[in-house]
N, C-alpha and C. Protein backbone atom coordinates (compact mmCIF):
# COMPACT_ATOMS: atom_id res chain seq x y z
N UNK A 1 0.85 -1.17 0.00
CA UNK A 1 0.00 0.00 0.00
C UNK A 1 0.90 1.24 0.00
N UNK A 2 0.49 2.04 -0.76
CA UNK A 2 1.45 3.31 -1.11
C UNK A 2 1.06 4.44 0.58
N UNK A 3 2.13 5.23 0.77
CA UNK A 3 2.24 6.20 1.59
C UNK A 3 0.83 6.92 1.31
N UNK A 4 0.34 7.50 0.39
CA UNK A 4 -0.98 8.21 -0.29
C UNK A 4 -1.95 7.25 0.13
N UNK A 5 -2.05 6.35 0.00
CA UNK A 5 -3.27 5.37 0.45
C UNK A 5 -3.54 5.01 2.34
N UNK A 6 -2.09 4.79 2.69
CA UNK A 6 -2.53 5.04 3.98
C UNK A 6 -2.84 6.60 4.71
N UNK A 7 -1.83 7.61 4.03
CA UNK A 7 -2.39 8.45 4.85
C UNK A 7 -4.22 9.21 4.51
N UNK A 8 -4.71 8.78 3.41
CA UNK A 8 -6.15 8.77 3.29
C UNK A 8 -6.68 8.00 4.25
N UNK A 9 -6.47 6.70 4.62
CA UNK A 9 -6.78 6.10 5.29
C UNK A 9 -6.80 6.09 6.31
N UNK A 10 -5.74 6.95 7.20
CA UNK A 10 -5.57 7.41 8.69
C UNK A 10 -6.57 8.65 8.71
N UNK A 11 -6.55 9.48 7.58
CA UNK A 11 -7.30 10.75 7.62
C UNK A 11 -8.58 10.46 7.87
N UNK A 12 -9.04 9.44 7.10
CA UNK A 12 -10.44 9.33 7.13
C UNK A 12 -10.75 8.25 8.48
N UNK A 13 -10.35 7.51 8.74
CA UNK A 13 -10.33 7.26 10.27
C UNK A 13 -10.66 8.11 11.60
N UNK A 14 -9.73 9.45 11.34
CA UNK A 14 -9.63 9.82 12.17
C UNK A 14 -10.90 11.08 12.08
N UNK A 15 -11.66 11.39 10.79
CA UNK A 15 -12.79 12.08 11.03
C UNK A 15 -14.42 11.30 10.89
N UNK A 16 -13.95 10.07 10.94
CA UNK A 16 -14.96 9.64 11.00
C UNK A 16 -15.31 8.60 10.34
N UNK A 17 -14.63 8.33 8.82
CA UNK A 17 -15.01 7.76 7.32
C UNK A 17 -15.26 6.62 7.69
N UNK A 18 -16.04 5.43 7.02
CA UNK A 18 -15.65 3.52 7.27
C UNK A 18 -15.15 3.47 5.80
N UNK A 19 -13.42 3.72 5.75
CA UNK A 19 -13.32 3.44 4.51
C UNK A 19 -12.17 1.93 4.41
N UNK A 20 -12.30 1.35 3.57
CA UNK A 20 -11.51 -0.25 3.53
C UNK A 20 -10.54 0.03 2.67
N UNK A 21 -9.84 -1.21 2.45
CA UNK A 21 -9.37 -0.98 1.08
C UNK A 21 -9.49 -1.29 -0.76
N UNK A 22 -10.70 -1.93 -0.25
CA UNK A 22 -11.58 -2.16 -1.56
C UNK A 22 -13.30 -1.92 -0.90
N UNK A 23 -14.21 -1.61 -1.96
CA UNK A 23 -15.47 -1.56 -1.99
C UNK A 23 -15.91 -3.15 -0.95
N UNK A 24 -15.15 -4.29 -1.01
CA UNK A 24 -15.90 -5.10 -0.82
C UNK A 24 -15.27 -5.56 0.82
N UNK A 25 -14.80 -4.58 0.99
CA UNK A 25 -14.62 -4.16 3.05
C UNK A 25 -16.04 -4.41 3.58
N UNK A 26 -15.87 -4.98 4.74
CA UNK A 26 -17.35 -4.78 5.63
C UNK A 26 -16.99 -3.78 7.07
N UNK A 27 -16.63 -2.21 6.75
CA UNK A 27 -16.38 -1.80 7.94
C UNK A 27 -17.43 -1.99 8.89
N UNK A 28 -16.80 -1.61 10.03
CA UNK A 28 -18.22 -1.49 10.73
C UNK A 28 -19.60 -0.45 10.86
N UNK A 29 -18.89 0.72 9.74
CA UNK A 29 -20.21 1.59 9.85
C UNK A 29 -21.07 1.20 8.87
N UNK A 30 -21.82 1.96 8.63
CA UNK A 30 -22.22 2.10 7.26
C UNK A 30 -21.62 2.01 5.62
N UNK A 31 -22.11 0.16 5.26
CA UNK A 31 -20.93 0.45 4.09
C UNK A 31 -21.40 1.14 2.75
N UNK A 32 -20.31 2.00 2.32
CA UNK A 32 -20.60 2.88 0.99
C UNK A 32 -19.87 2.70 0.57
N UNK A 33 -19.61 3.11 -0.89
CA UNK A 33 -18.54 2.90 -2.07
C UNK A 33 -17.48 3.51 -1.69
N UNK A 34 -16.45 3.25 -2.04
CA UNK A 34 -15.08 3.95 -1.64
C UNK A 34 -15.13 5.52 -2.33
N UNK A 35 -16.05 5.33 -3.34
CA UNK A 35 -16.18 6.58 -4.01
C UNK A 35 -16.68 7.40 -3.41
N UNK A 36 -17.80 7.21 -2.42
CA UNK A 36 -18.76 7.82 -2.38
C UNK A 36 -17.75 8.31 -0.43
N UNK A 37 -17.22 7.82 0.16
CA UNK A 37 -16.48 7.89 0.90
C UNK A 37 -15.15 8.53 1.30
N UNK A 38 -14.76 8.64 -0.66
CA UNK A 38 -13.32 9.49 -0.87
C UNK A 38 -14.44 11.08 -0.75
N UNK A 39 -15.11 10.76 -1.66
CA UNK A 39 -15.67 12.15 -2.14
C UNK A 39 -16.30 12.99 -0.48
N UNK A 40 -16.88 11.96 0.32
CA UNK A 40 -17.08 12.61 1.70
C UNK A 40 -16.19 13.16 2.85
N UNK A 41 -15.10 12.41 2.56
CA UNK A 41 -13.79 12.68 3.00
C UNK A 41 -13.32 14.31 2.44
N UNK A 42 -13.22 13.89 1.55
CA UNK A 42 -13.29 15.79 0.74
C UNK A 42 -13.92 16.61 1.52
N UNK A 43 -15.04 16.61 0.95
CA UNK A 43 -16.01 17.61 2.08
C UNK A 43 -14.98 18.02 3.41
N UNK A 44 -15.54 16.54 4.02
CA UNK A 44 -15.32 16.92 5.78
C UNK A 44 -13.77 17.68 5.77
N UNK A 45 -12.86 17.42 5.13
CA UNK A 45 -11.14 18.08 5.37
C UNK A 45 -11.63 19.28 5.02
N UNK A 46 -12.25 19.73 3.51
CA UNK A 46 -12.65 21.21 3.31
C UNK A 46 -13.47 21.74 4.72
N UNK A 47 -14.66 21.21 5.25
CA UNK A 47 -15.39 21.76 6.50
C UNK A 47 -13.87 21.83 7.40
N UNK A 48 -13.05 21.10 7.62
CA UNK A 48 -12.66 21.35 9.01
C UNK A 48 -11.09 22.29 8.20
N UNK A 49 -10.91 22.43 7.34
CA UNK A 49 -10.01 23.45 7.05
C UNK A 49 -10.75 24.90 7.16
N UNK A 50 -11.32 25.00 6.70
CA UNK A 50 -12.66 26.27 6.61
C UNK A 50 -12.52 26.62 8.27
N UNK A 51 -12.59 26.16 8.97
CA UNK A 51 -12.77 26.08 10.59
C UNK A 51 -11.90 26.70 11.37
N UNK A 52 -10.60 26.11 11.03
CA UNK A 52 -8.97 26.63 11.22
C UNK A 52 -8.84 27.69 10.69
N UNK A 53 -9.04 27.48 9.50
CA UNK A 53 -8.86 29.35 9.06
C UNK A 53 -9.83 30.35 9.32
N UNK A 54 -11.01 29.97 9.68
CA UNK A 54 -11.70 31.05 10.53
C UNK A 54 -11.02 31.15 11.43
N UNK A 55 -10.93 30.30 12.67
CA UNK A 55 -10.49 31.01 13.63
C UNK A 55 -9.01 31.45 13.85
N UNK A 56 -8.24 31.38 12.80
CA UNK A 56 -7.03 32.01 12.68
C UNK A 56 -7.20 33.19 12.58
N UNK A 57 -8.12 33.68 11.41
CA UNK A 57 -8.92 34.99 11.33
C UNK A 57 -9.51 35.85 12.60
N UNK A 58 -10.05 34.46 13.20
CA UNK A 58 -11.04 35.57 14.35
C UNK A 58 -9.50 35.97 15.42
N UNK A 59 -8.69 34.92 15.61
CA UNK A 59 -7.52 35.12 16.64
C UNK A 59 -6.92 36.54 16.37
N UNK A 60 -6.53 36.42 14.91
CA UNK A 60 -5.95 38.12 14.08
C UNK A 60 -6.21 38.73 14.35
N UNK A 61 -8.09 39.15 14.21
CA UNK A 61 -8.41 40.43 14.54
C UNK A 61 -8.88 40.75 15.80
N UNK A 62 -9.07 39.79 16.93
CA UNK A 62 -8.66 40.26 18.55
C UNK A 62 -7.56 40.28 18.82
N UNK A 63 -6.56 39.88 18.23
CA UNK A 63 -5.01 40.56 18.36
C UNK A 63 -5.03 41.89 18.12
N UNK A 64 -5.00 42.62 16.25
CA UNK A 64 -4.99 43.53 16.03
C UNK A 64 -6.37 44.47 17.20
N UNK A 65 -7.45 44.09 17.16
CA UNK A 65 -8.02 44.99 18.10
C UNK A 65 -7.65 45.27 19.93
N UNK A 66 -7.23 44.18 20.45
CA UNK A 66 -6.60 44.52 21.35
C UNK A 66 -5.20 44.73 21.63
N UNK A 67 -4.71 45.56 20.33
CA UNK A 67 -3.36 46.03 19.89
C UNK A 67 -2.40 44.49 20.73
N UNK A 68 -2.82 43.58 20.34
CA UNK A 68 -1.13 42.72 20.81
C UNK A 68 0.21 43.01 19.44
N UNK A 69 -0.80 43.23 18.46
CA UNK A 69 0.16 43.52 16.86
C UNK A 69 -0.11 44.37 16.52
C-alpha cells in the first residue's frame, strides 16, 4: 500500500469515514462505495479546514483589536 493510500486512510479514520481498502470491506459503519467515501472525505477536510482558518482569522483580529500587533 502506497504512503498516499494510507495516509487517506488514517485521515479518514480519524474524522470519521468507514473506509476499507476495496469496496468489498465490511467496515463497521455504514458500508458505501469507496467513491462515495473518498468524495465525503473531501467535504469533511474542506469543513474542518474552513474552521482553522476562521479562527485564525477571528484570533488576528482580537489581536490587532486589542493592539497585541
Amino acid at each position: 500500500m502506497s504512503s498516499h493510500n494510507r495516509w487517506i486512510r488514517t485521515w479518514a479514520r480519524t474524522v470519521g469515514m468507514p473506509v476499507g481498502i476495496t469496496d468489498d470491506d465490511k467496515p463497521e459503519f455504514l458500508p458505501i462505495t469507496q467513491t462515495n467515501v473518498k468524495r465525503a472525505l473531501a467535504f469533511r477536510t474542506f469543513w474542518i479546514v474552513m474552521h482553522v482558518v476562521t479562527c485564525l482569522f477571528i484570533i488576528a483580529a482580537a489581536g490587532r483589536t486589542l493592539e497585541f500587533w
